[in-house]
Protein backbone atom coordinates (compact mmCIF):
# COMPACT_ATOMS: atom_id res chain seq x y z
CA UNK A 1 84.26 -23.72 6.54
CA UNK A 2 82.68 -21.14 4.06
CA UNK A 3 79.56 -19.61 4.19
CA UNK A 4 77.39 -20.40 1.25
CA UNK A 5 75.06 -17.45 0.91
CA UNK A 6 71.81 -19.07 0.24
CA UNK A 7 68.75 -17.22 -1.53
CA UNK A 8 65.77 -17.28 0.85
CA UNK A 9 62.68 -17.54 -1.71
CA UNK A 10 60.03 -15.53 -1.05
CA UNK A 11 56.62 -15.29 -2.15
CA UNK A 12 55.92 -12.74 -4.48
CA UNK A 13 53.32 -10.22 -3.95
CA UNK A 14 51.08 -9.81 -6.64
CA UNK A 15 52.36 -6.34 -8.88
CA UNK A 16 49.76 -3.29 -8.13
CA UNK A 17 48.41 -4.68 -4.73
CA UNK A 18 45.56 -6.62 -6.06
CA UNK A 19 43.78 -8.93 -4.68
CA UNK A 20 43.97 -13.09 -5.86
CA UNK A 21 40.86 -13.66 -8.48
CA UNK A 22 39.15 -15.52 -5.77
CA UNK A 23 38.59 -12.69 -3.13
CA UNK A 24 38.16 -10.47 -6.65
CA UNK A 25 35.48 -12.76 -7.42
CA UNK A 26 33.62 -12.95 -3.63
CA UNK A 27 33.72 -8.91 -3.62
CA UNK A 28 32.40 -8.47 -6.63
CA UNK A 29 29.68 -11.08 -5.54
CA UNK A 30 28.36 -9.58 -2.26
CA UNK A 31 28.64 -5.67 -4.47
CA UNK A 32 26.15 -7.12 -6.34
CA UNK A 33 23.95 -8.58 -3.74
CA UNK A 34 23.91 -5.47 -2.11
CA UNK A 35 22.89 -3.39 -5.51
CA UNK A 36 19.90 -5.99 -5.58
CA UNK A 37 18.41 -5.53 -2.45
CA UNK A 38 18.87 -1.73 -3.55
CA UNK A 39 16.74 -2.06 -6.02
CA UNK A 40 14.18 -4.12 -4.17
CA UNK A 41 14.04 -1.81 -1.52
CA UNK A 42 13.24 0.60 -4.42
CA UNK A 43 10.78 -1.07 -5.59
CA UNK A 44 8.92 -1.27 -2.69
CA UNK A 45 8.90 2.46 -2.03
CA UNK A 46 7.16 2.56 -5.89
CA UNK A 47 3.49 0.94 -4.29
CA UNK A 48 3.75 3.59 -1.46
CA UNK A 49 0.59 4.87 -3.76
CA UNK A 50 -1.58 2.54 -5.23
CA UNK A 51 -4.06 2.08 -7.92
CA UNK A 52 -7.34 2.91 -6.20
CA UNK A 53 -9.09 -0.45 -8.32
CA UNK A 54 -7.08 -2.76 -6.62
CA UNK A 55 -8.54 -1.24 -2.93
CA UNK A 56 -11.89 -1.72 -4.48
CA UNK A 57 -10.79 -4.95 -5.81
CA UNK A 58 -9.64 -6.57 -2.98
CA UNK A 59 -12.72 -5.12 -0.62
CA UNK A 60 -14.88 -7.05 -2.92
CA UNK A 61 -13.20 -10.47 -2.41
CA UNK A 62 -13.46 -9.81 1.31
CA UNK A 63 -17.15 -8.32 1.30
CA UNK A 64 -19.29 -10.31 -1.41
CA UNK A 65 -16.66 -13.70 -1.75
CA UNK A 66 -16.18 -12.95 -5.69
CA UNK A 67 -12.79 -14.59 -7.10
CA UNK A 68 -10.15 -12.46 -8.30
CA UNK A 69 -10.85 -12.50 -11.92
CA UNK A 70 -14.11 -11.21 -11.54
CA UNK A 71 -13.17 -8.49 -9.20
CA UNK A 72 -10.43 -7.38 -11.72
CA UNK A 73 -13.33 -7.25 -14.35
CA UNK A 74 -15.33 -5.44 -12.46
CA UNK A 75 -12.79 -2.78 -11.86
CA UNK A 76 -11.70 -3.08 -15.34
CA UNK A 77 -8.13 -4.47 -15.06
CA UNK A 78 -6.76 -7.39 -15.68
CA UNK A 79 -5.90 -10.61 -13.17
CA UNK A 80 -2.16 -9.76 -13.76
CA UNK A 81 -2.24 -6.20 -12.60
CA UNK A 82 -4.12 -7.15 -10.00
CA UNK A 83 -2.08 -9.77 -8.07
CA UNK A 84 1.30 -7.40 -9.46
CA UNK A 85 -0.13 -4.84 -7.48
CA UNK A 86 -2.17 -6.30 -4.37
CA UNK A 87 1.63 -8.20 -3.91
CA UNK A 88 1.37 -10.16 -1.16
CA UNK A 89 -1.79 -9.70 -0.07
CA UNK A 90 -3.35 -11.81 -2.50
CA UNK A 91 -2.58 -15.24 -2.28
CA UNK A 92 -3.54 -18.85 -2.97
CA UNK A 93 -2.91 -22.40 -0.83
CA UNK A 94 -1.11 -23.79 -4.17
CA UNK A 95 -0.44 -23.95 -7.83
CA UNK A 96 -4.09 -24.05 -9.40
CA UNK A 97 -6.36 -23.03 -6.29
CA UNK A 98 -8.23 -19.88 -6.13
CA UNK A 99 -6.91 -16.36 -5.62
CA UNK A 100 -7.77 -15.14 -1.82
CA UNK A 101 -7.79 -11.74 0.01
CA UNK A 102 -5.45 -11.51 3.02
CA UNK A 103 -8.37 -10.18 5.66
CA UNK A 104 -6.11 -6.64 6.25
CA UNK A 105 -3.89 -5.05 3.92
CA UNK A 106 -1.00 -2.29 4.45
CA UNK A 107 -1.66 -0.52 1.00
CA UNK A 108 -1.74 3.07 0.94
CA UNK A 109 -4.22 5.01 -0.62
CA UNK A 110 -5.35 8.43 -1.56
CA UNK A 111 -8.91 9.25 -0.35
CA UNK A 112 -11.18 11.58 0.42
CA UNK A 113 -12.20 12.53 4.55
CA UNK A 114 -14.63 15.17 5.63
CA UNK A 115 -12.88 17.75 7.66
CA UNK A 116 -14.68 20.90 9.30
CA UNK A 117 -13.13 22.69 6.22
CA UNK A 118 -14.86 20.15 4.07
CA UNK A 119 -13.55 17.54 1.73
CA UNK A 120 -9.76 16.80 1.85
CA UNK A 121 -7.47 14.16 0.02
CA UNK A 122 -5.55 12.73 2.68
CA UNK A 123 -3.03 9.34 2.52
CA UNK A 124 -4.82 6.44 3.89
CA UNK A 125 -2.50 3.54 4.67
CA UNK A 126 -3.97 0.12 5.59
CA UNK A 127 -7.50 -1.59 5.07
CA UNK A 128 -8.52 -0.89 8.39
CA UNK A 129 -8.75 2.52 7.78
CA UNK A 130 -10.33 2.40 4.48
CA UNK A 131 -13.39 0.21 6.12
CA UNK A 132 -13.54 2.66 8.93
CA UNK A 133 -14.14 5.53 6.09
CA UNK A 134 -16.63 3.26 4.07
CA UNK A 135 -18.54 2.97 7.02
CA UNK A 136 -18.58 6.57 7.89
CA UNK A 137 -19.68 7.64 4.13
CA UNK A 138 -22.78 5.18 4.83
CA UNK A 139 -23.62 6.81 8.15
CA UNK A 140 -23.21 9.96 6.23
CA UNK A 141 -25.19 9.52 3.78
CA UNK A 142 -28.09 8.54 6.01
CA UNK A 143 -27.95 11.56 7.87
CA UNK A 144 -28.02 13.76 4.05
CA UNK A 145 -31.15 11.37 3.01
CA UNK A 146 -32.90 11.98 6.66
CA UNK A 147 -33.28 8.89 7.86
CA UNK A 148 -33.77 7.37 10.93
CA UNK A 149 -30.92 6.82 13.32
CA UNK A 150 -28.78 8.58 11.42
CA UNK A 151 -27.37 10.40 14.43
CA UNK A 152 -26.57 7.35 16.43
CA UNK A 153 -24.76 6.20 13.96
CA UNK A 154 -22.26 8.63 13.05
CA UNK A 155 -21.75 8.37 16.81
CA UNK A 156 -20.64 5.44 16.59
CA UNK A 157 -17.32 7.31 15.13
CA UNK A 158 -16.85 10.10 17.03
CA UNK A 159 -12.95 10.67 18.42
CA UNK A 160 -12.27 8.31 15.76
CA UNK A 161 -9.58 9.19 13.17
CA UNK A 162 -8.71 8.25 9.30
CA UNK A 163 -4.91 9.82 7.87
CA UNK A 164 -4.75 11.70 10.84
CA UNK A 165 -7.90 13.30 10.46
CA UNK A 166 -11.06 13.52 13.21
CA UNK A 167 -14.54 12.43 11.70
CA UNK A 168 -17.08 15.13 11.98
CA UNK A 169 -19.77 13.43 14.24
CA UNK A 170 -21.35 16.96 15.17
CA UNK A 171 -24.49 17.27 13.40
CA UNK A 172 -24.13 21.56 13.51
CA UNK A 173 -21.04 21.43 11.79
CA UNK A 174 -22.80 18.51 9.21
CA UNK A 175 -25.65 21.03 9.13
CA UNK A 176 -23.22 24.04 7.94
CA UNK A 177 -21.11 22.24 5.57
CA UNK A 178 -24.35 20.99 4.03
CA UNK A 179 -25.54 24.57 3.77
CA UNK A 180 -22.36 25.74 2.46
CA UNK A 181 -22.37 22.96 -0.49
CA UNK A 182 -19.40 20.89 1.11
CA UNK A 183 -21.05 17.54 0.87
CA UNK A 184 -21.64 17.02 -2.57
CA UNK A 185 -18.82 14.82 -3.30
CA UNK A 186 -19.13 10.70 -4.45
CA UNK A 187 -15.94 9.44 -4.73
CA UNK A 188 -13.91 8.37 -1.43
CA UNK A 189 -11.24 7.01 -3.59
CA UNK A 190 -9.37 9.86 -5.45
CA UNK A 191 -7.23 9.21 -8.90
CA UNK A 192 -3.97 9.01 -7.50
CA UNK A 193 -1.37 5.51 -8.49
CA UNK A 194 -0.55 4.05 -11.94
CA UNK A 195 -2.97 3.02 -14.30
CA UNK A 196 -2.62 0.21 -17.14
């Protein structure tokens, strides 16, 4: 009997080693899931330094109750900023209720602390922080206006530190840097973050 020499077919491999359209179409898909996360991680990195109004902002939802529109007046910006740039530590219960203040925030901020060398901007980086400073500044400013129990209550703060810095509870080195001119500054907050 003779042989027939039959043709075994074979599957043909696509010319230039590419890849079927479908897995083309998948790769291409997660590439550009991973360039958006990129870009949100990006963004995120952008409000390492923020507007100093919306600390102020927020601190007077918390402190006096106003809503969020009339905090953003008072700081002279408008709702939209505001909530852009609180992000998610503004928030309401659902569409149409109020605007609230989360109770802490992880903002950071740059502000002004009292070292022994006097007044220094230094990053402060959550509200806790911030209301530790505020508190401070009052104490301190009792003790420059002479008033009673000043001294007991700066220390209330003493071994206690804001952006890495110690408050200055000892009234000698108050005393010098009062002398010396070092306490006439007014604002904690200092102009650092992106304006309208």
């Amino acid at each position: 009997m003779k042989r027939t020499n039959r043709k075994r077919r074979t599957k043909r491999k696509p010319r230039g080693g590419k890849r079927p359209r479908a897995n083309r179409a998948v790769k291409k898909s997660r590439k550009h899931r991973r360039v958006r996360r990129k870009k949100l991680r990006g963004a995120s990195s952008r409000k390492a330094i923020t507007d100093p109004r919306v600390a102020r902002a927020l601190g007077l939802m918390r402190r006096e109750g106003v809503s969020a529109s009339a905090a953003a007046r008072r700081e002279k910006m408008k709702l939209k900023t505001l909530r852009q740039r609180a992000g998610r530590y503004l928030y309401r219960s659902g569409p149409g209720k109020p605007w609230k203040a989360r109770s802490e925030d992880q903002l950071s901020f740059s502000m002004t602390v009292l070292t022994s060398g006097g007044p220094t901007e230094v990053m402060v980086r959550n509200s806790r922080e911030r209301k530790l400073l505020h508190r401070y500044e009052f104490a301190l400013r009792m003790f420059r206006a002479g008033e009673d129990g000043a001294e007991a209550a700066l220390k209330e703060f003493e071994g206690k530190r804001v952006g890495g810095h110690k408050l200055i509870t000892d009234i000698k080195i108050l005393i010098e840097l009062e002398e010396a001119g070092r306490l006439d500054y007014e604002a904690f907050y200092t102009s650092v973050g992106a304006r309208e």
